[in-house]
Protein backbone atom coordinates (compact mmCIF):
# COMPACT_ATOMS: atom_id res chain seq x y z
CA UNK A 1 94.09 102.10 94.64
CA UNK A 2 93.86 99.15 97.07
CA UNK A 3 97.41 97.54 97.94
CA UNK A 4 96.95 93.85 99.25
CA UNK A 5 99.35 90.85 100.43
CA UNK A 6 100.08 87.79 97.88
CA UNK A 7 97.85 85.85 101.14
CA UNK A 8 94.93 88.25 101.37
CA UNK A 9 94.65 88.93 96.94
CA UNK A 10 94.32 84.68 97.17
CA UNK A 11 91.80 84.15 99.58
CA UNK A 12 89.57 86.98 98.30
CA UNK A 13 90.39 86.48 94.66
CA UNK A 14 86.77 87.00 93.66
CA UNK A 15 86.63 90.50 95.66
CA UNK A 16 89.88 91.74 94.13
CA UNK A 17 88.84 90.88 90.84
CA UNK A 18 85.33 92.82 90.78
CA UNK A 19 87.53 95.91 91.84
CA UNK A 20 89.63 95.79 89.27
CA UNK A 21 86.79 94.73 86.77
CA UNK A 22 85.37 98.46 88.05
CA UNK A 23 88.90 99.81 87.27
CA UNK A 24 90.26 100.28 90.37
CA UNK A 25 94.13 99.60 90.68
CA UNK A 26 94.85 96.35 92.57
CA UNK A 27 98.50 96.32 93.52
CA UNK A 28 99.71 92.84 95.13
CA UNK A 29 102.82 93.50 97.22
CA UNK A 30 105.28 90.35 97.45
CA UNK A 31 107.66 90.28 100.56
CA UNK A 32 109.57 93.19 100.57
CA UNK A 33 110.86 94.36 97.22
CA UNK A 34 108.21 92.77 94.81
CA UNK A 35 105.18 94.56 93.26
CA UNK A 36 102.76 93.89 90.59
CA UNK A 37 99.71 95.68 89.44
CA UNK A 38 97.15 93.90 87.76
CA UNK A 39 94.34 95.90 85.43
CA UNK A 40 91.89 94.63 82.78
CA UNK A 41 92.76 97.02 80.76
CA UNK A 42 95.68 97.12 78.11
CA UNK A 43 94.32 100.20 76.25
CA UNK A 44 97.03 103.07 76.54
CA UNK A 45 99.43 100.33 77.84
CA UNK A 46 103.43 101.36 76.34
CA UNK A 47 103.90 97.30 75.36
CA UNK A 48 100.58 96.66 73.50
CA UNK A 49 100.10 100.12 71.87
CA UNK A 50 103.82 99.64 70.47
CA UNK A 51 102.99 99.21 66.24
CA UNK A 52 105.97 96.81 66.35
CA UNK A 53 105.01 94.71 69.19
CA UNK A 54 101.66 94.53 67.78
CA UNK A 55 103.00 92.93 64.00
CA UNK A 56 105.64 90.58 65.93
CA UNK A 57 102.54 89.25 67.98
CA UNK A 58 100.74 88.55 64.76
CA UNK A 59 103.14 87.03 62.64
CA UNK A 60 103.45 85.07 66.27
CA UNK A 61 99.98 83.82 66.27
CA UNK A 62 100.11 83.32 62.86
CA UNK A 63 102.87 80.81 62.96
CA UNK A 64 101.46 79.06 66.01
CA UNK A 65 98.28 78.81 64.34
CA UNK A 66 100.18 76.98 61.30
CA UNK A 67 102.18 74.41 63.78
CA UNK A 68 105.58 76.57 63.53
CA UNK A 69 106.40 75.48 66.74
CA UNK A 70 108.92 74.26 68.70
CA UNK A 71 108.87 72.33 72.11
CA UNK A 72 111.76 72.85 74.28
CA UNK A 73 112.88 70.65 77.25
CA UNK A 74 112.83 71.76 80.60
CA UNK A 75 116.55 71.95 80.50
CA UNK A 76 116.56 73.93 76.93
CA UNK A 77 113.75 76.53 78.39
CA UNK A 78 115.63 77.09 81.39
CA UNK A 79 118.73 78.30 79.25
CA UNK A 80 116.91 79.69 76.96
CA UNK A 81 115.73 82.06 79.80
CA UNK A 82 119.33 81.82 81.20
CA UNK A 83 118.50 80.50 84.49
């Protein structure tokens, strides 16, 4: 496991990613109280293995693929998220 700034994961993107292509663990720390992981692998990962998850993606997809869509404004996306 290699644990790396926001600064040093950007300017040696390419180095960072070949570890993690060889499945190491990459964790980016952000200031003080943010931390993110990043993997190439979503095998045996709790969100995509979910059966449920997996048919509301489809049907998703699905829709998206048949131009059910809907395009929000900026202001409409930002309360949609509630910010």
């Amino acid at each position: 496991m290699v644990v790396v700034s926001t600064r040093e994961f950007r300017q040696n993107l390419k180095k960072y990613l070949d570890l993690i292509d060889k499945n190491e663990r990459v964790i980016i720390q952000r200031g003080k109280n943010k931390v993110y992981e990043i993997s190439n692998n979503i095998k045996n990962d709790r969100f995509f293995d979910d059966p449920v998850i997996q048919e509301r993606l489809a049907k998703s997809i699905q829709s998206y693929n048949e131009g059910k869509t809907t395009k929000l404004t900026d202001d409409q996306f930002k309360e949609f998220l509630g910010l």
